[in-house]
N, C-alpha and C. Protein backbone atom coordinates (compact mmCIF):
# COMPACT_ATOMS: atom_id res chain seq x y z
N UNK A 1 28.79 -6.77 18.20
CA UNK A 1 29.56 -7.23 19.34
C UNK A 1 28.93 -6.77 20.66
N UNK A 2 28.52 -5.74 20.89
CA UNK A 2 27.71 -4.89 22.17
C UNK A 2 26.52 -5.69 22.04
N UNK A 3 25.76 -5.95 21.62
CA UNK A 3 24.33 -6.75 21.70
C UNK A 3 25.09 -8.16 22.31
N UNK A 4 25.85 -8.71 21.75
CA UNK A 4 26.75 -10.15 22.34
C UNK A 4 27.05 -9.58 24.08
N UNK A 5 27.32 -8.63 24.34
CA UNK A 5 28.29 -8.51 25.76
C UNK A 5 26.83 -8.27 26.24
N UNK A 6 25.85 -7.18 26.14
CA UNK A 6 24.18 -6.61 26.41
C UNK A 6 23.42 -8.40 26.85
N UNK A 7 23.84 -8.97 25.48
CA UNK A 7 22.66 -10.50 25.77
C UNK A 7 23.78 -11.28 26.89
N UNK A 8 24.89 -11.75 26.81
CA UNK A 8 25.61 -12.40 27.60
C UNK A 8 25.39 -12.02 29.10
N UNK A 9 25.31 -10.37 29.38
CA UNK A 9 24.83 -10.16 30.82
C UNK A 9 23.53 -10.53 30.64
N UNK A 10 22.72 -9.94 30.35
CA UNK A 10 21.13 -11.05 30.68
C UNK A 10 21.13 -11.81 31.14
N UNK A 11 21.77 -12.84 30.31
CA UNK A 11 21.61 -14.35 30.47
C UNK A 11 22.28 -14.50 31.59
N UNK A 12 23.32 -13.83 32.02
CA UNK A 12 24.31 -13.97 33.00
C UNK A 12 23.37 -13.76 34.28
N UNK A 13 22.85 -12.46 34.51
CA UNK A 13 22.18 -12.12 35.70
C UNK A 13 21.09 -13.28 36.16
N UNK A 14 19.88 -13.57 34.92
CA UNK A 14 19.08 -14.91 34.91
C UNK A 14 19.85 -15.85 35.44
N UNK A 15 20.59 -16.47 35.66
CA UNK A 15 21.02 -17.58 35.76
C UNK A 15 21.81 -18.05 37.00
N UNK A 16 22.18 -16.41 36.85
CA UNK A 16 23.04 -16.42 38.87
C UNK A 16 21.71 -15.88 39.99
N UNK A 17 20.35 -15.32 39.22
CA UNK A 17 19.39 -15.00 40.05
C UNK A 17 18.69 -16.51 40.54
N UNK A 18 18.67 -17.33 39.23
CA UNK A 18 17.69 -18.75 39.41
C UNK A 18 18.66 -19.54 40.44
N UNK A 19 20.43 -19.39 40.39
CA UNK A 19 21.05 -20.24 41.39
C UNK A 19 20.59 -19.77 42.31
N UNK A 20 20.68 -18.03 43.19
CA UNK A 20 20.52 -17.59 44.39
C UNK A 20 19.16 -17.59 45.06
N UNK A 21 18.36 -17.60 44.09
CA UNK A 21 16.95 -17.98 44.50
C UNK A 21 16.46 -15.94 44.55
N UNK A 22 17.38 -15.13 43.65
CA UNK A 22 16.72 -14.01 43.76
C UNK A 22 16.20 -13.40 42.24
N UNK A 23 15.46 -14.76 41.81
CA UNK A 23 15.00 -14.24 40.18
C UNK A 23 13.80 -12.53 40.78
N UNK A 24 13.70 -12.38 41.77
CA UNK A 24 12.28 -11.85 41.91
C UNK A 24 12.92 -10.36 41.97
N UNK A 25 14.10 -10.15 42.90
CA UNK A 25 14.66 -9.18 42.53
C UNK A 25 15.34 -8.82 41.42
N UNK A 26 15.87 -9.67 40.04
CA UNK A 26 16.27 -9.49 39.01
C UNK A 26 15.14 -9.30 38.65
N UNK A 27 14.15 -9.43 38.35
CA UNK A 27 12.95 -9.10 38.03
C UNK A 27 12.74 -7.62 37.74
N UNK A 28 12.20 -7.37 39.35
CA UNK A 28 12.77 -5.73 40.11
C UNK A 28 12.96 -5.03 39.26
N UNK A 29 14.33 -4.97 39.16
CA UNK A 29 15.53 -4.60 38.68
C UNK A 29 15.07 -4.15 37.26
N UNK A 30 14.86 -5.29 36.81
CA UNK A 30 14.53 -4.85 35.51
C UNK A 30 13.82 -3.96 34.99
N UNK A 31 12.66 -3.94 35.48
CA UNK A 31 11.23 -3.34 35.92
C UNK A 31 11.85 -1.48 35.91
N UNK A 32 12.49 -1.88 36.81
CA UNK A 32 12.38 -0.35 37.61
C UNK A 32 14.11 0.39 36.99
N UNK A 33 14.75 -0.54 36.29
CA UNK A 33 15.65 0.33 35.71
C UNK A 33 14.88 0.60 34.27
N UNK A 34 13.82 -0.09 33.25
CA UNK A 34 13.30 0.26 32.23
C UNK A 34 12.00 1.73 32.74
N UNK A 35 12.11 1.95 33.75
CA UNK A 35 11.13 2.87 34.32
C UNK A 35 11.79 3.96 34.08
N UNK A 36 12.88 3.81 34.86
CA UNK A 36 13.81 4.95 35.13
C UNK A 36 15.04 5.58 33.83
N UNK A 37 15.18 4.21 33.06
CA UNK A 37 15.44 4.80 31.59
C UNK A 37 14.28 5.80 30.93
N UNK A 38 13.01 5.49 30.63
CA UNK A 38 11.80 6.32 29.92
C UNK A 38 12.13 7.42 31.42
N UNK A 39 12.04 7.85 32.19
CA UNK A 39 11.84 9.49 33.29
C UNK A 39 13.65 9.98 32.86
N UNK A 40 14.28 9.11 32.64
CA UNK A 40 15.82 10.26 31.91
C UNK A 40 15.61 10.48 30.20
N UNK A 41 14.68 9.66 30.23
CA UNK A 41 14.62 9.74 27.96
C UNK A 41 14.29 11.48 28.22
N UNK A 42 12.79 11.09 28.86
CA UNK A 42 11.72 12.40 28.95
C UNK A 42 12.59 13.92 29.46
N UNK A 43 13.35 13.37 30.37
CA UNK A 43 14.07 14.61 31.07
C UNK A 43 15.08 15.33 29.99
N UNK A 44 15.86 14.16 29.11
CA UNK A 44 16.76 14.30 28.57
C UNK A 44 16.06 15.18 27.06
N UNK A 45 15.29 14.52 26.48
CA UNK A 45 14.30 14.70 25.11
C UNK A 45 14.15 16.53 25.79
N UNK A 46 13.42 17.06 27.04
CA UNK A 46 12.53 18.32 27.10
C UNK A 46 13.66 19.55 26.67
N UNK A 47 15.04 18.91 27.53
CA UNK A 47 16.25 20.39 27.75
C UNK A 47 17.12 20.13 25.78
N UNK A 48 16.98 18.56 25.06
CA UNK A 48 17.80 18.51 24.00
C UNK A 48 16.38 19.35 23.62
N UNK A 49 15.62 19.48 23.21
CA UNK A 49 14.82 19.93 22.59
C UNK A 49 14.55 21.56 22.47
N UNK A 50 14.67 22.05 24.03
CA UNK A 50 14.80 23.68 23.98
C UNK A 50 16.09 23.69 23.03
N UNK A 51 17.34 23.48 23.78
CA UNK A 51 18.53 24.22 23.08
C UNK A 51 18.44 23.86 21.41
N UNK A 52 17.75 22.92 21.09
CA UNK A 52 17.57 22.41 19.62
C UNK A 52 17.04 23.42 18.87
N UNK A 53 16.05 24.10 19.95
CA UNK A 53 14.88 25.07 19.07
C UNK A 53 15.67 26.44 19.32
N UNK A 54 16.71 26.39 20.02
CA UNK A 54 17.59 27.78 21.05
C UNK A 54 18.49 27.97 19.05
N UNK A 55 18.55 26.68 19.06
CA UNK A 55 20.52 26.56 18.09
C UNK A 55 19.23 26.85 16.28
N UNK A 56 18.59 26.56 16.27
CA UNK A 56 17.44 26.58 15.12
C UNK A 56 17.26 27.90 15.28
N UNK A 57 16.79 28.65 16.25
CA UNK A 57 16.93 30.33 15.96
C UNK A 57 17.80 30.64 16.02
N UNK A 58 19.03 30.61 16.40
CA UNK A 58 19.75 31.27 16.19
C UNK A 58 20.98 30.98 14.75
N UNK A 59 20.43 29.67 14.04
CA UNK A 59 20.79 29.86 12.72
C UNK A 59 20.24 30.47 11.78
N UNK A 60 18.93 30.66 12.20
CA UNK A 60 18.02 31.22 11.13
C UNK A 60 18.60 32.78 11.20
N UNK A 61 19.26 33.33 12.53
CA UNK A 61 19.04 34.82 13.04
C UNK A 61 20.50 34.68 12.43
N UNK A 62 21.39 34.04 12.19
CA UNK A 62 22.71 34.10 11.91
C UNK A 62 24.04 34.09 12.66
N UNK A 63 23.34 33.97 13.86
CA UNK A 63 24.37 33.62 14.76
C UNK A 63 25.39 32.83 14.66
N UNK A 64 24.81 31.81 14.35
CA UNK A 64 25.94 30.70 13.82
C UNK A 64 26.69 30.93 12.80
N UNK A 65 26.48 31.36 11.71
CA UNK A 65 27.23 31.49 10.77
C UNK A 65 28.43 32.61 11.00
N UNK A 66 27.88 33.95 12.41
CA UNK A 66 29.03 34.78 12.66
C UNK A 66 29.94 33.89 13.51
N UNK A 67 29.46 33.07 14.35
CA UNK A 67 29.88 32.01 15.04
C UNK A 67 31.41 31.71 14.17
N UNK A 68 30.82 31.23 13.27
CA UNK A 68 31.19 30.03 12.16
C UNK A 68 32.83 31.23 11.47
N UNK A 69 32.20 32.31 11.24
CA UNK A 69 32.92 32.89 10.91
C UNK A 69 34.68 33.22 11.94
N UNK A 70 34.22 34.01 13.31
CA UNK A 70 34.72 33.99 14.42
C UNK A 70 35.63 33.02 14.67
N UNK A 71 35.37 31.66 14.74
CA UNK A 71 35.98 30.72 14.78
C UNK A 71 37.12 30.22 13.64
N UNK A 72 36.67 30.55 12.75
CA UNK A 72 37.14 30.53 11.43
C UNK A 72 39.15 30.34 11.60
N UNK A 73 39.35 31.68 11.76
CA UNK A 73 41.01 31.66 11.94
C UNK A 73 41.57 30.85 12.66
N UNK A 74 40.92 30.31 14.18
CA UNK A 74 41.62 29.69 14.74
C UNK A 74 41.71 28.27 14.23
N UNK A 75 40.11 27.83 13.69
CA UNK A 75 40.21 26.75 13.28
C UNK A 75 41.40 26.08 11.65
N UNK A 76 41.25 27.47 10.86
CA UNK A 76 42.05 27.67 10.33
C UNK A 76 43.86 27.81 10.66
N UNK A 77 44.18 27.54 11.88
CA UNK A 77 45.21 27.55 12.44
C UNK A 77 45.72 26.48 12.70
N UNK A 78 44.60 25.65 13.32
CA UNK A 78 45.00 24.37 14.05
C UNK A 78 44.71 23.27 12.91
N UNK A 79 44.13 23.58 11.89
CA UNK A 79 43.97 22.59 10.64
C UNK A 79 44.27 23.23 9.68
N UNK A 80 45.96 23.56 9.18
CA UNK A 80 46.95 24.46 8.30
C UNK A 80 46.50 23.67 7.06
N UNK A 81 46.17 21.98 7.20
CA UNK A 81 46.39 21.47 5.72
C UNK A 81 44.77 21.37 5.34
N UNK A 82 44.07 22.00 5.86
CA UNK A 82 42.27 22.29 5.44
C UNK A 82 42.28 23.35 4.46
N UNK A 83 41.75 24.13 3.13
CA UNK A 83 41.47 24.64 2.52
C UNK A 83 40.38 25.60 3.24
N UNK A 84 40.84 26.96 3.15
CA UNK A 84 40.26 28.07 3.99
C UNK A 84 38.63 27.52 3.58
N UNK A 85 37.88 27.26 2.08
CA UNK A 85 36.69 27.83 2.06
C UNK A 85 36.32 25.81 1.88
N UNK A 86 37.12 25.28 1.90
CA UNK A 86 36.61 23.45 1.53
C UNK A 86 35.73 23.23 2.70
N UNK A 87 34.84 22.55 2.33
CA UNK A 87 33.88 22.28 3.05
C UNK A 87 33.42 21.65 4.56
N UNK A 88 35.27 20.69 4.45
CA UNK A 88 35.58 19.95 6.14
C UNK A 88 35.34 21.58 6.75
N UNK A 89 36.00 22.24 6.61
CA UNK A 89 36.22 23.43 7.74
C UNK A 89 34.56 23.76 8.11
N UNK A 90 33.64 24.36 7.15
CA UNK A 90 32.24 24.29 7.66
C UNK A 90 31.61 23.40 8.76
N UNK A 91 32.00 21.89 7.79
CA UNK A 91 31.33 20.94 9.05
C UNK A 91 31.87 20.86 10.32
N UNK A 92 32.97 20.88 10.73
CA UNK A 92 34.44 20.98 11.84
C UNK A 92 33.99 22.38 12.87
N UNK A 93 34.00 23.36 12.22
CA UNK A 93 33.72 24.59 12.99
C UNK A 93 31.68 24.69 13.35
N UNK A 94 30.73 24.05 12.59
CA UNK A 94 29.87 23.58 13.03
C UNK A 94 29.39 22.29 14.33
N UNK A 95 30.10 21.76 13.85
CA UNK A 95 30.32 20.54 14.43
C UNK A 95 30.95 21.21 16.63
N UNK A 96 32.33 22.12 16.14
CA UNK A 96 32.32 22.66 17.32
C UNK A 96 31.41 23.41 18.13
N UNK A 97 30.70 24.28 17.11
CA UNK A 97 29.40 24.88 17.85
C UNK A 97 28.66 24.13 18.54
N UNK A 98 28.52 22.91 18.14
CA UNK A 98 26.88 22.50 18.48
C UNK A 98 27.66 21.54 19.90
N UNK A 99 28.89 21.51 20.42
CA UNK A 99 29.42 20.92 21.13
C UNK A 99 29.46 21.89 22.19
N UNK A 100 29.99 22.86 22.07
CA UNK A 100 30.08 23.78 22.49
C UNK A 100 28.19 24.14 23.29
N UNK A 101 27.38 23.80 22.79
CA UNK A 101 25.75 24.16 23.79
C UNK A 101 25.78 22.71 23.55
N UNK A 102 26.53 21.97 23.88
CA UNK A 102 26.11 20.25 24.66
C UNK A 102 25.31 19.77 23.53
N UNK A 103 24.70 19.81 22.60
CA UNK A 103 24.16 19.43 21.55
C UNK A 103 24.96 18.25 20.75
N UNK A 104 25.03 16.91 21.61
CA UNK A 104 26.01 16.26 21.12
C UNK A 104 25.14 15.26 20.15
N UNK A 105 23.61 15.15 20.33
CA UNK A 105 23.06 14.84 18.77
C UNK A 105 22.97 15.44 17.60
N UNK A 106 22.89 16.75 17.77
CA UNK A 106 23.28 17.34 16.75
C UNK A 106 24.37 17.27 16.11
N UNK A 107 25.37 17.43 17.07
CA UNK A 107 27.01 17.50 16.38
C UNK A 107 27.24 16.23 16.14
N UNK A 108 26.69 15.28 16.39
CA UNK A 108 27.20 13.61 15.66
C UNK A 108 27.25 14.20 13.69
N UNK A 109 26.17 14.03 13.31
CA UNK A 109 25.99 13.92 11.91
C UNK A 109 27.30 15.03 11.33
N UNK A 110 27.57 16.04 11.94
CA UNK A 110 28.37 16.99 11.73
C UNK A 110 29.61 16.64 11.71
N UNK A 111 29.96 16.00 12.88
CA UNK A 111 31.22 15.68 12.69
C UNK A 111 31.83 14.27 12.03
N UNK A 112 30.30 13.19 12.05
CA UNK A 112 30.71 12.48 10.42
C UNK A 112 30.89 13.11 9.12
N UNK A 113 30.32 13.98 9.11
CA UNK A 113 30.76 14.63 7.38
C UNK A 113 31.77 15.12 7.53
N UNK A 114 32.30 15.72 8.34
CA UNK A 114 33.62 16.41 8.41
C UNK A 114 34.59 15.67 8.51
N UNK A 115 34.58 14.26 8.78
CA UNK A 115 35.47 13.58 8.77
C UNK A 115 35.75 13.14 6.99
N UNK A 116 34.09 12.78 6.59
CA UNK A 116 33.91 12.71 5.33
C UNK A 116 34.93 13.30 4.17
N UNK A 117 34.70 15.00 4.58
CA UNK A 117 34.82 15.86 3.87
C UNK A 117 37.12 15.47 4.13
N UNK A 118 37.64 15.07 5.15
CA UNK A 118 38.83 15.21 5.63
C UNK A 118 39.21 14.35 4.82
N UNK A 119 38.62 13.07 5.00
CA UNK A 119 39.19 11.66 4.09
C UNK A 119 39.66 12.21 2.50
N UNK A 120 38.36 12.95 1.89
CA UNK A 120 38.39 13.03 0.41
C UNK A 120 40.03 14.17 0.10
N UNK A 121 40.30 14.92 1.46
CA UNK A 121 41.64 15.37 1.40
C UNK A 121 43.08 14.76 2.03
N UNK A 122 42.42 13.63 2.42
CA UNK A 122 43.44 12.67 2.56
C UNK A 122 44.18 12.21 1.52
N UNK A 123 45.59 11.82 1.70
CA UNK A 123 46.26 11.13 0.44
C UNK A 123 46.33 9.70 0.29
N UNK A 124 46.49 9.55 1.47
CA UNK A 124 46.81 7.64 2.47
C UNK A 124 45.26 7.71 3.20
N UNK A 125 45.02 7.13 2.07
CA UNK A 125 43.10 6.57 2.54
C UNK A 125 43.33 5.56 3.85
N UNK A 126 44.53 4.79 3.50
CA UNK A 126 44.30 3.29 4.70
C UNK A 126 44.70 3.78 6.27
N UNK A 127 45.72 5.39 6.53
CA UNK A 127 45.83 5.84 7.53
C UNK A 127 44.88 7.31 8.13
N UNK A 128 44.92 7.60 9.28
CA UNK A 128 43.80 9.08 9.49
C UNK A 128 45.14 9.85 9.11
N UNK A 129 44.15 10.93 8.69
CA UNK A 129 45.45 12.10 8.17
C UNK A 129 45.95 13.28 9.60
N UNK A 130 46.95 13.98 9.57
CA UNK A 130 46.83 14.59 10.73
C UNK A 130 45.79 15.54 10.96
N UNK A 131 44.89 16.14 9.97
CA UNK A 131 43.47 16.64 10.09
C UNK A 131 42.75 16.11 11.03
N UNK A 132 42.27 14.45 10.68
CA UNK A 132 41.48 13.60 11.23
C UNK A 132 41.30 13.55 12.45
N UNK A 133 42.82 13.26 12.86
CA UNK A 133 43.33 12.98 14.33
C UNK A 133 43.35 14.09 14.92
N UNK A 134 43.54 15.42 14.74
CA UNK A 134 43.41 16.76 15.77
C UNK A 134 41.95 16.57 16.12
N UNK A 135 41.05 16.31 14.95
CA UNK A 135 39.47 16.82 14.57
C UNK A 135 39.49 16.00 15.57
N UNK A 136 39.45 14.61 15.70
CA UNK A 136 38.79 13.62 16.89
C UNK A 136 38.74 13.87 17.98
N UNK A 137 40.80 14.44 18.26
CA UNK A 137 40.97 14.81 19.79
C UNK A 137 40.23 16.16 20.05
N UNK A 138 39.77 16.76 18.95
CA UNK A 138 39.39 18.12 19.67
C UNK A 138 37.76 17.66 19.93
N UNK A 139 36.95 16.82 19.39
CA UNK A 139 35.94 16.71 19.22
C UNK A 139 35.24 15.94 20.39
N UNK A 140 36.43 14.98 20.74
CA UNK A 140 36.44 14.20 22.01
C UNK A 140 36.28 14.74 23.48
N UNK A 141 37.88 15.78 22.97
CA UNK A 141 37.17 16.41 24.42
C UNK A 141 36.64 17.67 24.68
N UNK A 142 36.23 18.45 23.62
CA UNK A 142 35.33 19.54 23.14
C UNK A 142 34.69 20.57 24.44
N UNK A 143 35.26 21.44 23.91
CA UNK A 143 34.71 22.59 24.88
C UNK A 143 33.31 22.81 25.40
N UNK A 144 32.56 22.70 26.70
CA UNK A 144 31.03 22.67 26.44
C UNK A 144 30.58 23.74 27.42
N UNK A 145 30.15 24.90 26.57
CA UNK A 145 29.54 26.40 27.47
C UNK A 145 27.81 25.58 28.10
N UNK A 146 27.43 24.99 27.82
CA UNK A 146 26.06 24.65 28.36
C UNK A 146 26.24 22.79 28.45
N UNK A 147 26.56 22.38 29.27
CA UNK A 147 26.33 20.76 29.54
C UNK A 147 25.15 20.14 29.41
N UNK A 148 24.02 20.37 28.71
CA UNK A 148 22.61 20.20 28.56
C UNK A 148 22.13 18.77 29.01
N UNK A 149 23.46 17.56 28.63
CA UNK A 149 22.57 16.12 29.02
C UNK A 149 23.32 16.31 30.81
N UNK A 150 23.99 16.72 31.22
CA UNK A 150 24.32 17.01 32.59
C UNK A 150 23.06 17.58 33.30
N UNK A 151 23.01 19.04 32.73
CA UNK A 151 21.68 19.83 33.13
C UNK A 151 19.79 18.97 33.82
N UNK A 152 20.39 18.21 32.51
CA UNK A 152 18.61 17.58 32.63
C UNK A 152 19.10 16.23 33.69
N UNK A 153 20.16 15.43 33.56
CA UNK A 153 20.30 14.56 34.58
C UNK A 153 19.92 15.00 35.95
N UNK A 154 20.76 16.55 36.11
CA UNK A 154 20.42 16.42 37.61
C UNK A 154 19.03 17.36 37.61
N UNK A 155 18.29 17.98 37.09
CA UNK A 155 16.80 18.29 37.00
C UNK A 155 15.91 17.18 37.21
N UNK A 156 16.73 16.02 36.55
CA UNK A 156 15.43 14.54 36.53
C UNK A 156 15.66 13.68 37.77
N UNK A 157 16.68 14.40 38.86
CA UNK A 157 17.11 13.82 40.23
C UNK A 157 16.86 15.08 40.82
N UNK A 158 16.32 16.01 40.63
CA UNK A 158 15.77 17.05 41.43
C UNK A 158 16.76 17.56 42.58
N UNK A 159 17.81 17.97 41.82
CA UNK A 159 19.10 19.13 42.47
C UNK A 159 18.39 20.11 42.24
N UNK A 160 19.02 20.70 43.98
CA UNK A 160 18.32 22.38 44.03
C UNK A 160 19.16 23.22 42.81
N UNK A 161 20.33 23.05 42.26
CA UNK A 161 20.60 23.87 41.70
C UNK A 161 21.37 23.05 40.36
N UNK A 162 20.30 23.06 39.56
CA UNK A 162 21.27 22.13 38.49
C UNK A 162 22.15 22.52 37.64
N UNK A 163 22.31 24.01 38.12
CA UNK A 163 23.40 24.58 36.46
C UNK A 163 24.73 24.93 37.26
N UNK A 164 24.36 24.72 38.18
CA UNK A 164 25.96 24.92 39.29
C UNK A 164 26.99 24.38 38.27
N UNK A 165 26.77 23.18 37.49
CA UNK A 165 27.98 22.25 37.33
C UNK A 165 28.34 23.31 36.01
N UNK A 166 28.02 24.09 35.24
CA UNK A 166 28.21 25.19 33.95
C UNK A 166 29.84 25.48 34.16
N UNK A 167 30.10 26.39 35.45
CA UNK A 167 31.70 27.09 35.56
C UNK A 167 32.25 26.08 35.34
N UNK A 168 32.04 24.60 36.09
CA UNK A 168 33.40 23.46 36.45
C UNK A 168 33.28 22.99 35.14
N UNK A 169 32.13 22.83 34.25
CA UNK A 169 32.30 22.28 32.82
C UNK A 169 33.40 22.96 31.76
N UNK A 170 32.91 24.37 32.20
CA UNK A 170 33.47 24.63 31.12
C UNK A 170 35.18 24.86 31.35
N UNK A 171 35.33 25.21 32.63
CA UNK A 171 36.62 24.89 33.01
C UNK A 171 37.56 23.46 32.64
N UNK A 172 36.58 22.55 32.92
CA UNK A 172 37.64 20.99 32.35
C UNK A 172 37.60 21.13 31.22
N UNK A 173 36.36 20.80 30.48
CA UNK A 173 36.37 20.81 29.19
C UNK A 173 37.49 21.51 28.50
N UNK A 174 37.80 23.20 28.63
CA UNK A 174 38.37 24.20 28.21
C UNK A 174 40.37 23.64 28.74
N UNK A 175 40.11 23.38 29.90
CA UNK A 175 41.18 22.03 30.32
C UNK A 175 42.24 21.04 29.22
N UNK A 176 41.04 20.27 28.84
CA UNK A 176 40.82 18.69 28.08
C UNK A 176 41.26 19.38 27.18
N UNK A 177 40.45 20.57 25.98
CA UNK A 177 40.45 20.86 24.66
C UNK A 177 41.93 21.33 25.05
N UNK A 178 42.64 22.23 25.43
CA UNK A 178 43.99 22.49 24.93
C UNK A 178 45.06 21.38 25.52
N UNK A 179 44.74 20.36 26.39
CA UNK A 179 45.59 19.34 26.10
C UNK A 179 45.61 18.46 25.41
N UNK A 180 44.31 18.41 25.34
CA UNK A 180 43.97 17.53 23.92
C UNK A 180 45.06 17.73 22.27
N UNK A 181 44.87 19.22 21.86
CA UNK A 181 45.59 19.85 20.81
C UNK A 181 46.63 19.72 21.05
N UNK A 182 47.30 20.06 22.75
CA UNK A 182 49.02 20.16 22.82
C UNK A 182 49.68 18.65 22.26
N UNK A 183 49.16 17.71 22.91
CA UNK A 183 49.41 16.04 22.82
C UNK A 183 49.56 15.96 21.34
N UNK A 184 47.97 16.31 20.49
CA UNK A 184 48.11 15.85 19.56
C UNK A 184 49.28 16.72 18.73
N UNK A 185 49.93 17.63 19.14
CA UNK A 185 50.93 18.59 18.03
C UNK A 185 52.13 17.92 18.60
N UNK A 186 52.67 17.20 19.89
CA UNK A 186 53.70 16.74 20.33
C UNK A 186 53.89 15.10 19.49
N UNK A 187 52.60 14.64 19.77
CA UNK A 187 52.80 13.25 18.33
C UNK A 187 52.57 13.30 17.46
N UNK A 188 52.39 14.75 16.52
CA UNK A 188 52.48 14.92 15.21
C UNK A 188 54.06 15.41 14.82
N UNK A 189 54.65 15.69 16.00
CA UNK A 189 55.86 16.30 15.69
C UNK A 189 57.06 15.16 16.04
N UNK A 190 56.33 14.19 16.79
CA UNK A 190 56.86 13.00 16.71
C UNK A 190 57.27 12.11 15.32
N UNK A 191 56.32 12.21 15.28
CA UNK A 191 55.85 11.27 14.36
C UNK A 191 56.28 11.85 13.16
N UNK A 192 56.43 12.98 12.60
CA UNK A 192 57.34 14.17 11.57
C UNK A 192 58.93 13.66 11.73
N UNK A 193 59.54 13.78 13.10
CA UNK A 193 60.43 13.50 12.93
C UNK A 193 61.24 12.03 12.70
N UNK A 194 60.39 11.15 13.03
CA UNK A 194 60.54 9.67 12.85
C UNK A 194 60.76 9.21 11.31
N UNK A 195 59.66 9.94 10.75
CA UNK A 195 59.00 9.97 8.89
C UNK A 195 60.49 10.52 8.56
N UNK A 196 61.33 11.50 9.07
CA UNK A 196 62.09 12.16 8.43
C UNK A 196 63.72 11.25 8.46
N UNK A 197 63.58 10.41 9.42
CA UNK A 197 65.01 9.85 9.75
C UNK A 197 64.82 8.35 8.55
């Protein structure tokens, strides 16, 4: 469907450029936004790549796994119907780490298995379980101590100070994540009591 809306503007811009007589600046345009995509790939690729090699030592050193541990109870709190040692909880509390240092390619694959791992403890395959739905909202709007694709945006626009935006991140974010959870426990408790009448 996105390649349909992606080709429909194309064709769209072509066609209102050939009426206006400004194919030369759609042209341009083109030109110099495929320029400027490859100088944010490059910018984006150098800073995912440190923290990649940052989050790689420090699994090897074990960080993560005390991480993993640390986290453990709370996550264990907010997902009561997860099995302390079942495997969603690994991917889920991983999955938060790597969100947590902006590593949001990393944490993709992570937080598909964990959804994985949620389904197979699902009962009602055809609905998300209330696991699912915390995991999303928390994942959605996820706490982030290092904003890394922020970081390199404004490095690849050459801000004098690109980590300024770190406090205000982690402030919303930290924001988002507990309203995120409150919402989702107010329409789970909704939704409990509806099931019950």
């Amino acid at each position: 469907m996105v390649n349909y809306i992606w080709g429909g503007m194309i064709i769209i811009s072509v066609i209102c450029g050939v009426i206006n007589g400004t194919i030369e600046e759609v042209n341009k345009a083109a030109f110099e936004g495929a320029k400027e995509a490859v100088t944010i790939s490059i910018g984006l690729i150098s800073v995912l790549m440190l923290w990649m090699g940052l989050m790689e030592i420090a699994q090897k050193a074990g960080i993560i796994e005390s991480l993993s541990k640390f986290f453990q109870p709370a996550v264990g709190f907010i997902f009561p119907e997860v099995p302390k040692n079942h495997p969603a909880m690994g991917y889920m509390v991983s999955n938060m780490i790597a969100n947590m240092f902006g590593l949001g390619n990393a944490a993709t694959p992570l937080g598909l298995k964990a959804m994985d791992e949620l389904q197979s403890l699902n009962k009602n395959k055809e609905e998300a379980s209330r696991s699912m739905i915390t995991f999303l909202a928390i994942n959605t709007s996820s706490v982030t101590l290092v904003p890394t694709t922020v970081i390199s945006l404004r490095m690849t626009y050459g801000s004098a100070s690109p980590t300024d935006i770190v406090l205000t991140t982690i402030l919303a974010s930290l924001v988002a994540t507990i309203g995120a959870i409150i919402i989702d426990w107010l329409f789970y408790k909704k939704r409990s009591r509806r099931e019950r009448r």
